[in-house]
N, C-alpha and C. Protein backbone atom coordinates (compact mmCIF):
# COMPACT_ATOMS: atom_id res chain seq x y z
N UNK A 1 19.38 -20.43 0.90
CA UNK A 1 18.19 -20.30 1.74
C UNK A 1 18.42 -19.16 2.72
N UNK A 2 17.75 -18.56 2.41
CA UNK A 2 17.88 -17.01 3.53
C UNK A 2 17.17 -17.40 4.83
N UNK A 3 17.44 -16.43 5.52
CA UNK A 3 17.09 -16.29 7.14
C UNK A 3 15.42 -16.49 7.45
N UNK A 4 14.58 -16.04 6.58
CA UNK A 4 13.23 -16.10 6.64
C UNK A 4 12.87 -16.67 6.00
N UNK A 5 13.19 -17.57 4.68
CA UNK A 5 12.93 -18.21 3.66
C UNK A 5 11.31 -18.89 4.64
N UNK A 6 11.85 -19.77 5.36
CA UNK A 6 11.10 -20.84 5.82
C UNK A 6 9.66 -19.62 6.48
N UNK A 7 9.31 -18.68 6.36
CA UNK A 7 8.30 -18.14 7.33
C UNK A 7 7.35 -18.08 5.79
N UNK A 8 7.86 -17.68 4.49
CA UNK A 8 7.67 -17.61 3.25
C UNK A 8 6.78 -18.68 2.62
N UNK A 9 7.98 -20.26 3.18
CA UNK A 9 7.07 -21.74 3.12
C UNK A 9 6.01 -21.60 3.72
N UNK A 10 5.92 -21.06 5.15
CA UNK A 10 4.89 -21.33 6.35
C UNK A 10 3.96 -20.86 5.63
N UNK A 11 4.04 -19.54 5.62
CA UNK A 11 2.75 -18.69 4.72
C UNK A 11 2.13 -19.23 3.53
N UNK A 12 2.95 -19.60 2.41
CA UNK A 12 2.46 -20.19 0.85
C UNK A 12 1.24 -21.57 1.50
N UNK A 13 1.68 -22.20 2.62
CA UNK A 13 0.76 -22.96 3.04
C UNK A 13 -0.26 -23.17 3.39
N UNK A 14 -0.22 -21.85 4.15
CA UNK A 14 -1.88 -21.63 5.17
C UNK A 14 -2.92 -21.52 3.72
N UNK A 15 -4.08 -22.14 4.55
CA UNK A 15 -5.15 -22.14 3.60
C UNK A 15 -5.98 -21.33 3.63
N UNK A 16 -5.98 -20.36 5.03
CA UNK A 16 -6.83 -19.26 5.32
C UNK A 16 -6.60 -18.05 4.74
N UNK A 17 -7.54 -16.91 4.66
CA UNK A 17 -6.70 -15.59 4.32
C UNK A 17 -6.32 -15.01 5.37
N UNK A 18 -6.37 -15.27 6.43
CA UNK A 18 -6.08 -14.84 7.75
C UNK A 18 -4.68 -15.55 8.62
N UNK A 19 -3.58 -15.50 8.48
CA UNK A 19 -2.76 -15.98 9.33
C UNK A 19 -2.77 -15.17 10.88
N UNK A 20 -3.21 -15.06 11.99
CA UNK A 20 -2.60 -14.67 12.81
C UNK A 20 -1.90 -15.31 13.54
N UNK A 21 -0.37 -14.52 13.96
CA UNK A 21 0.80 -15.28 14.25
C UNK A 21 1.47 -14.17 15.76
N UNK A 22 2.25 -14.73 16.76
CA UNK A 22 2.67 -13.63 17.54
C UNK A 22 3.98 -13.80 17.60
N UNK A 23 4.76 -12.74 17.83
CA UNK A 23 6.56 -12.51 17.06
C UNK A 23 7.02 -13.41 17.68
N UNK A 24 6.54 -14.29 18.84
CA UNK A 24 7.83 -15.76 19.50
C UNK A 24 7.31 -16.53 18.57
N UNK A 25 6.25 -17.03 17.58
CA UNK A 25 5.70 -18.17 16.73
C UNK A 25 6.66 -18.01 15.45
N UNK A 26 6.53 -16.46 15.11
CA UNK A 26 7.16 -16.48 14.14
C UNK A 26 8.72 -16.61 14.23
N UNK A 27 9.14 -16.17 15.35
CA UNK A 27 10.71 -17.07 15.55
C UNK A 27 10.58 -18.49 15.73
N UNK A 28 9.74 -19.40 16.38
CA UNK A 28 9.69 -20.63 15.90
C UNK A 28 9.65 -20.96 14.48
N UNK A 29 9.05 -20.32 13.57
CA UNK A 29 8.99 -20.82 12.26
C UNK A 29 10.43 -20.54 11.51
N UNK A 30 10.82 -19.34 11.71
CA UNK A 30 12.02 -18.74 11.29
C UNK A 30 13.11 -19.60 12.05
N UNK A 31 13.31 -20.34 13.07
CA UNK A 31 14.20 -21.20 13.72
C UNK A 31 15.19 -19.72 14.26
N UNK A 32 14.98 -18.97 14.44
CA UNK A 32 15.76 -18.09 15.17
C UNK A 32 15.24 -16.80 15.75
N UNK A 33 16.13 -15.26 16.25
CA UNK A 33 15.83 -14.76 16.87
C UNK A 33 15.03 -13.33 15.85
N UNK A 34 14.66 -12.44 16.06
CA UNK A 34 13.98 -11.10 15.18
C UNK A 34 15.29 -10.16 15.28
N UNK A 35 15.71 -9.39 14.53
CA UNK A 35 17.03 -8.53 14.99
C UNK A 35 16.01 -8.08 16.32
N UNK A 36 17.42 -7.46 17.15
CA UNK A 36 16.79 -6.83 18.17
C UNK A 36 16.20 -5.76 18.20
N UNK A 37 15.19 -5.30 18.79
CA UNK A 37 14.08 -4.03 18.70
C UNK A 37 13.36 -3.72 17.73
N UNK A 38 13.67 -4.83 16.46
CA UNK A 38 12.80 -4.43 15.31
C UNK A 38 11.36 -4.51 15.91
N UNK A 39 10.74 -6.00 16.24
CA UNK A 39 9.35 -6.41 16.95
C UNK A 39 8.51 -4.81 17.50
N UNK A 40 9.69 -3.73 17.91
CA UNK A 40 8.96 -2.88 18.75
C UNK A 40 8.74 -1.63 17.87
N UNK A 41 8.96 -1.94 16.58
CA UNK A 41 8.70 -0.84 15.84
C UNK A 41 7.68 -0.91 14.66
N UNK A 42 6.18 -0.48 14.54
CA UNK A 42 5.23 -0.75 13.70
C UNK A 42 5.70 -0.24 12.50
N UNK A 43 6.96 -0.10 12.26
CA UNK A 43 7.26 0.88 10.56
C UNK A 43 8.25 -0.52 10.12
N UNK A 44 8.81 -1.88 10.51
CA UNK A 44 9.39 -2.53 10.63
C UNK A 44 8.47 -3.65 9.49
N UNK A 45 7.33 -3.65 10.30
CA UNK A 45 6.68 -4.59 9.78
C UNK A 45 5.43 -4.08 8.93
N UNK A 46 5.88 -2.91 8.55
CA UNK A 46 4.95 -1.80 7.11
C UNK A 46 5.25 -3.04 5.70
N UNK A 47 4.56 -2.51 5.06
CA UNK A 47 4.26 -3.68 3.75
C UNK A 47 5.23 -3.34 2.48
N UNK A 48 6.04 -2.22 2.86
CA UNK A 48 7.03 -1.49 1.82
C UNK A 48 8.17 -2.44 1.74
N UNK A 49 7.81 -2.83 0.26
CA UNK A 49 8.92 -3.91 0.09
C UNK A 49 10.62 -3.05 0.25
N UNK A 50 10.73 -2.29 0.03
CA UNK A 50 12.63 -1.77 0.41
C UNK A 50 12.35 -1.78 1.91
N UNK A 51 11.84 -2.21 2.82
CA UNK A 51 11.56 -2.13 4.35
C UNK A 51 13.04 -3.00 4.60
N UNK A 52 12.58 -4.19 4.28
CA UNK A 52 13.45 -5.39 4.87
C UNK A 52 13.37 -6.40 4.20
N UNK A 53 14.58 -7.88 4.50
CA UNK A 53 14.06 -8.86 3.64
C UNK A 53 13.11 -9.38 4.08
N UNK A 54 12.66 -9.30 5.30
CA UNK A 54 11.62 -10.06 5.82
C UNK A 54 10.47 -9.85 5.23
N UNK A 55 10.37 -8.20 4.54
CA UNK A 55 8.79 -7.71 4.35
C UNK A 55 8.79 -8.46 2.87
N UNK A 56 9.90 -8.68 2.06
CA UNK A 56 9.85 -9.29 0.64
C UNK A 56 9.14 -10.51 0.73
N UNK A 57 10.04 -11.25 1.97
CA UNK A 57 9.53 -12.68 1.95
C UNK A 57 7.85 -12.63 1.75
N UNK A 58 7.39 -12.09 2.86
CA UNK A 58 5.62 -12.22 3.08
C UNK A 58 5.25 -11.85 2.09
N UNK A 59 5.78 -10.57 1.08
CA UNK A 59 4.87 -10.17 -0.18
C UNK A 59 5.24 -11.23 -1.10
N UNK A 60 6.33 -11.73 -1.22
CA UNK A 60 6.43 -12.69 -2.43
C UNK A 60 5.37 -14.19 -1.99
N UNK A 61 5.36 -14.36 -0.58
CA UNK A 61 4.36 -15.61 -0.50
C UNK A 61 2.68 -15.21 -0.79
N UNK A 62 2.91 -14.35 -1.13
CA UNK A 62 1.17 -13.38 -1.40
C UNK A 62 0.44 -12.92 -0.40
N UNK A 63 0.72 -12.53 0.76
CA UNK A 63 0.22 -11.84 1.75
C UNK A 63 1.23 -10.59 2.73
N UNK A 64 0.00 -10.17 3.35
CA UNK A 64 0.52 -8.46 3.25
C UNK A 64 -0.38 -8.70 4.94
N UNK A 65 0.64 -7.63 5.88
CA UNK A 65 0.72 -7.14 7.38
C UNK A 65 -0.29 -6.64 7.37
N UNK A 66 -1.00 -6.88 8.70
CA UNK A 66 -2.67 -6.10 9.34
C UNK A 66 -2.54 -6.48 10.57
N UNK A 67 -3.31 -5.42 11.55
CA UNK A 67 -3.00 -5.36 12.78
C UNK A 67 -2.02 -5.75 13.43
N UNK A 68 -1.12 -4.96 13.28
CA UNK A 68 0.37 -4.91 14.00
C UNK A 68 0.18 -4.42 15.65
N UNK A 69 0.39 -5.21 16.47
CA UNK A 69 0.35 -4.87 17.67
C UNK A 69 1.57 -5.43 18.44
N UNK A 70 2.54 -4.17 18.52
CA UNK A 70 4.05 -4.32 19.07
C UNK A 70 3.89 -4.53 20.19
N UNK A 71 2.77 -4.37 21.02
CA UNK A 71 2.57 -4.12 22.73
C UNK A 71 2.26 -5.62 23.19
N UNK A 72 1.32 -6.43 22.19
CA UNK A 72 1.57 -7.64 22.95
C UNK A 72 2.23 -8.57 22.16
N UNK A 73 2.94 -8.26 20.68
CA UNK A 73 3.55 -9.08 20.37
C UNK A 73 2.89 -9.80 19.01
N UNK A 74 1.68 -8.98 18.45
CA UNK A 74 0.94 -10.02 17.32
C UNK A 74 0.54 -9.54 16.54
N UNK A 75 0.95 -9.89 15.57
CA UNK A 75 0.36 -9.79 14.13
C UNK A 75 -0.74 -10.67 12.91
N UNK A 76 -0.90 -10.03 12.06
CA UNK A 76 -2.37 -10.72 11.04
C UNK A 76 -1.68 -10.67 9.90
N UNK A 77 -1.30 -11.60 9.06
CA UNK A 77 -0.90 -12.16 7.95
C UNK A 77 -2.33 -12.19 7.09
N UNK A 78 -2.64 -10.97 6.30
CA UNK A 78 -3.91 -10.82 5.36
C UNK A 78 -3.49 -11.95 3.32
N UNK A 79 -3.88 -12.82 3.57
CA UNK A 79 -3.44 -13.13 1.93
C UNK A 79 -4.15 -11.42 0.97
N UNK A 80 -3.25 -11.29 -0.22
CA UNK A 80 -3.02 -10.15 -0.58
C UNK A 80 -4.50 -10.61 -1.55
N UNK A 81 -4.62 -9.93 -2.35
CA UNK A 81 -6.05 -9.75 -3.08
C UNK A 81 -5.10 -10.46 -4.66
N UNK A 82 -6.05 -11.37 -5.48
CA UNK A 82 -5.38 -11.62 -6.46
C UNK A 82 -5.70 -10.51 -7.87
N UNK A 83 -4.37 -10.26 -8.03
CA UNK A 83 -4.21 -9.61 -9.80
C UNK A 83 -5.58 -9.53 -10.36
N UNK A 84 -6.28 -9.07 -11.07
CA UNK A 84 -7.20 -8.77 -12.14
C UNK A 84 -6.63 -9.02 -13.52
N UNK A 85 -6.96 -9.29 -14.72
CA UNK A 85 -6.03 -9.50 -15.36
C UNK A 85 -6.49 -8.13 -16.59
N UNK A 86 -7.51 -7.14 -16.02
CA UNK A 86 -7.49 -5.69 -17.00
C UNK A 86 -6.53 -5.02 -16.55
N UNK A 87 -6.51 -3.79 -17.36
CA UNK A 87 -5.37 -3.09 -17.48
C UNK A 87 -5.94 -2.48 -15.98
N UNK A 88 -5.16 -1.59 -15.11
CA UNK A 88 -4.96 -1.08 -13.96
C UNK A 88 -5.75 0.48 -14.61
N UNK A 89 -6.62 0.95 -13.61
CA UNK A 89 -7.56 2.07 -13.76
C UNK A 89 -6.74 3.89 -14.23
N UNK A 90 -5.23 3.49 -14.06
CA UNK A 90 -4.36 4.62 -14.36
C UNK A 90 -3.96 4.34 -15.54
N UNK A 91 -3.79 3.71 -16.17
CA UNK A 91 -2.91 2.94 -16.97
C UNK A 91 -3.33 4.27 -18.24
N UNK A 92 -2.51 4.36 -19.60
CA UNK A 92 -2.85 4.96 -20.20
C UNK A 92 -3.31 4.26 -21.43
N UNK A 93 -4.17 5.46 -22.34
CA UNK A 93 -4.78 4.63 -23.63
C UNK A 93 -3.86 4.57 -24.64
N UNK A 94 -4.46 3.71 -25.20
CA UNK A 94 -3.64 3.63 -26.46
C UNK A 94 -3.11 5.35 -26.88
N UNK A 95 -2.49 5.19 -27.85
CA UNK A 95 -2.39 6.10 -28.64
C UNK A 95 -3.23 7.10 -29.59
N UNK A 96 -3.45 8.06 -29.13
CA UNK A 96 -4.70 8.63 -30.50
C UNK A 96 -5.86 8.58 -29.73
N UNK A 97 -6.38 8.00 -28.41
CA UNK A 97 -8.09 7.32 -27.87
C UNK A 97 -7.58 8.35 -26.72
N UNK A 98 -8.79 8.83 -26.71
CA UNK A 98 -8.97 9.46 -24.90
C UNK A 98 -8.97 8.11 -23.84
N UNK A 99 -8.54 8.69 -22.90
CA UNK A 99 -8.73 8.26 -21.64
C UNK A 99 -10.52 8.06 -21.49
N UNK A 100 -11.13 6.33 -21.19
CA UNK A 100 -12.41 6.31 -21.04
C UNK A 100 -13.05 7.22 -19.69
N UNK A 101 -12.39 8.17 -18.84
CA UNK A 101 -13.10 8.93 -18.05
C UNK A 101 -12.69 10.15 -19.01
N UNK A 102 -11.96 10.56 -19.73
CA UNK A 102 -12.23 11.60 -20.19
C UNK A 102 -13.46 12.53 -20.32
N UNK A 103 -14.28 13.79 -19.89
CA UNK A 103 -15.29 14.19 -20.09
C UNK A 103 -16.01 13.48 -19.00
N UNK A 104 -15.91 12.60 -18.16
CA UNK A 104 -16.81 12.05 -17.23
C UNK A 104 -17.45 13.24 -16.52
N UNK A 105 -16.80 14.29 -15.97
CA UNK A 105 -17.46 15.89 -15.06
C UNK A 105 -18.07 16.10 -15.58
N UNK A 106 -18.21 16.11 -17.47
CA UNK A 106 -19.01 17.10 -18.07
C UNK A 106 -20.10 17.36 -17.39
N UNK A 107 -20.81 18.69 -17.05
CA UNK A 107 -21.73 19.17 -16.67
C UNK A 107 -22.39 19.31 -15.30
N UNK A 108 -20.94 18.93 -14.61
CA UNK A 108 -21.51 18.96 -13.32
C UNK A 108 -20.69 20.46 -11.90
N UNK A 109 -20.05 21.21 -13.02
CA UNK A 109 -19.44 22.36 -12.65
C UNK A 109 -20.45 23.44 -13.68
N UNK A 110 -20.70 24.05 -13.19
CA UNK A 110 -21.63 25.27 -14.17
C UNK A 110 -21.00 26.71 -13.44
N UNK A 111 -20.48 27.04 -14.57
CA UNK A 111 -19.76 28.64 -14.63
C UNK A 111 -21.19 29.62 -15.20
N UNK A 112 -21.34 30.32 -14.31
CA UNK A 112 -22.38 31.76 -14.14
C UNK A 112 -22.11 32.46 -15.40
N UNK A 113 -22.83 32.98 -16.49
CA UNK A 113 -22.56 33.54 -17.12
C UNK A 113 -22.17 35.29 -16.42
N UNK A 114 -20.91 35.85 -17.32
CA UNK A 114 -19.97 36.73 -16.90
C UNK A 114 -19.12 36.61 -16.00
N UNK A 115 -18.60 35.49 -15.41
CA UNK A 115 -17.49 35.01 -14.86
C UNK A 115 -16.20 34.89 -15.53
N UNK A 116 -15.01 35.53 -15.24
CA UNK A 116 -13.98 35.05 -15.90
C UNK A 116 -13.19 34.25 -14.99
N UNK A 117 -12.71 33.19 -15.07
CA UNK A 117 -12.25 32.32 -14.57
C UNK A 117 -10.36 32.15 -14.41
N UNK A 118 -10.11 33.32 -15.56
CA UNK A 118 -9.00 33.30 -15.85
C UNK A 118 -8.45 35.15 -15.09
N UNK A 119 -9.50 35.54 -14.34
CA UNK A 119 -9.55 36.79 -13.76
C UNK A 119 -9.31 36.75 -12.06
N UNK A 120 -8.14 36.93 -11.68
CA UNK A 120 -7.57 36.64 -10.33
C UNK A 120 -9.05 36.92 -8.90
N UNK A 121 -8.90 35.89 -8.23
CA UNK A 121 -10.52 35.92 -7.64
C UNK A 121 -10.15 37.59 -6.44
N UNK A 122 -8.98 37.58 -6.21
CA UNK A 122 -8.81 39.07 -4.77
C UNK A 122 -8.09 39.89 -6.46
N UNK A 123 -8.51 41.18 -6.83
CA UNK A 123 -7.76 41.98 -7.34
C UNK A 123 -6.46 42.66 -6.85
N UNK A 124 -6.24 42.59 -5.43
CA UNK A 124 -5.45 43.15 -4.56
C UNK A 124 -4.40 42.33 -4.10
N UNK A 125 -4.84 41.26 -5.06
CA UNK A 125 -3.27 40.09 -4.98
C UNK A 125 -2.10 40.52 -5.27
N UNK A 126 -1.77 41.19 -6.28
CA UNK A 126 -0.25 41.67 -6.81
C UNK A 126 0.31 42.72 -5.65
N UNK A 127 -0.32 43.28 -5.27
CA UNK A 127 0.18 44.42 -4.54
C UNK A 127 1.02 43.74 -3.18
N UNK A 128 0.82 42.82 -2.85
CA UNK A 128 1.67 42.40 -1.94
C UNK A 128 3.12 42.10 -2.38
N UNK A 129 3.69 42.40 -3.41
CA UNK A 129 4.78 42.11 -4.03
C UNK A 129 5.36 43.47 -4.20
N UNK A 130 4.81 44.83 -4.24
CA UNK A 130 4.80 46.22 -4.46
C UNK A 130 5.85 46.73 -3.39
C-alpha cells in the first residue's frame, strides 16, 4: 500500500464529477504530510502522469486536476471523461484505404491560374547567401 493509495480509494468513491478538496483534507485522507513545498507549486499537481506518484494515483482512480489554487490551498478533482470505444480520430487506416478526411479541403484553396506554386514567392531570396 503506497503513501497515497488511500486518496485513490477516497476518489474511486465520490459519486460526483466534481471533488473539491483543500491540501490539509487531502492530508487527512492521505493520513500524512505533502512533501514539503510541493502544495506551492502548480506544475506538481499538472495531470502528467511521470509528474509524481501522487498524479498516477488520481489518474488511475479516473479523475484529472482543475483549478489548482496554491494561494489558498484548493483544488477540483474533475472525474476524467469515459473512453469511447471508436478508434481515436488520429489513428491510422487500415492498409490500402485513405484516411476518411483525406480530400476533406478539396476545393476550398483555389490557385489563380498562372501561379507557380513551386516558384520562390521573393526572387531575391538566394542572394542573401551570395
Amino acid at each position: 500500500m503506497g503513501k497515497y493509495t488511500r486518496l485513490g480509494d477516497y476518489l474511486r468513491a465520490q459519486r460526483s464529477k466534481e471533488v473539491p478538496m483543500t491540501f490539509a483534507e487531502i492530508e487527512r485522507v492521505i493520513g500524512s504530510k505533502l512533501p514539503p513545498n510541493s502544495p506551492h507549486y502548480p506544475a506538481w499537481w499538472s495531470n502528467n502522469p511521470s509528474n509524481n506518484v501522487m498524479t498516477r494515483v488520481w489518474l488511475d482512480a479516473g479523475f484529472r486536476t482543475e483549478q489548482v489554487d496554491v494561494k489558498s490551498g484548493k483544488i477540483v478533482f474533475r472525474r476524467a471523461e469515459e473512453k469511447t470505444s471508436g478508434a481515436p480520430a488520429l489513428s491510422q487506416p487500415p492498409k490500402g484505404e485513405r484516411h476518411p478526411l483525406f480530400g476533406a479541403l478539396k476545393g476550398l484553396v483555389i490557385v489563380p491560374a498562372g501561379i507557380d506554386l513551386t516558384e520562390p514567392a521573393d526572387p531575391d531570396w538566394g542572394k542573401v547567401y551570395d
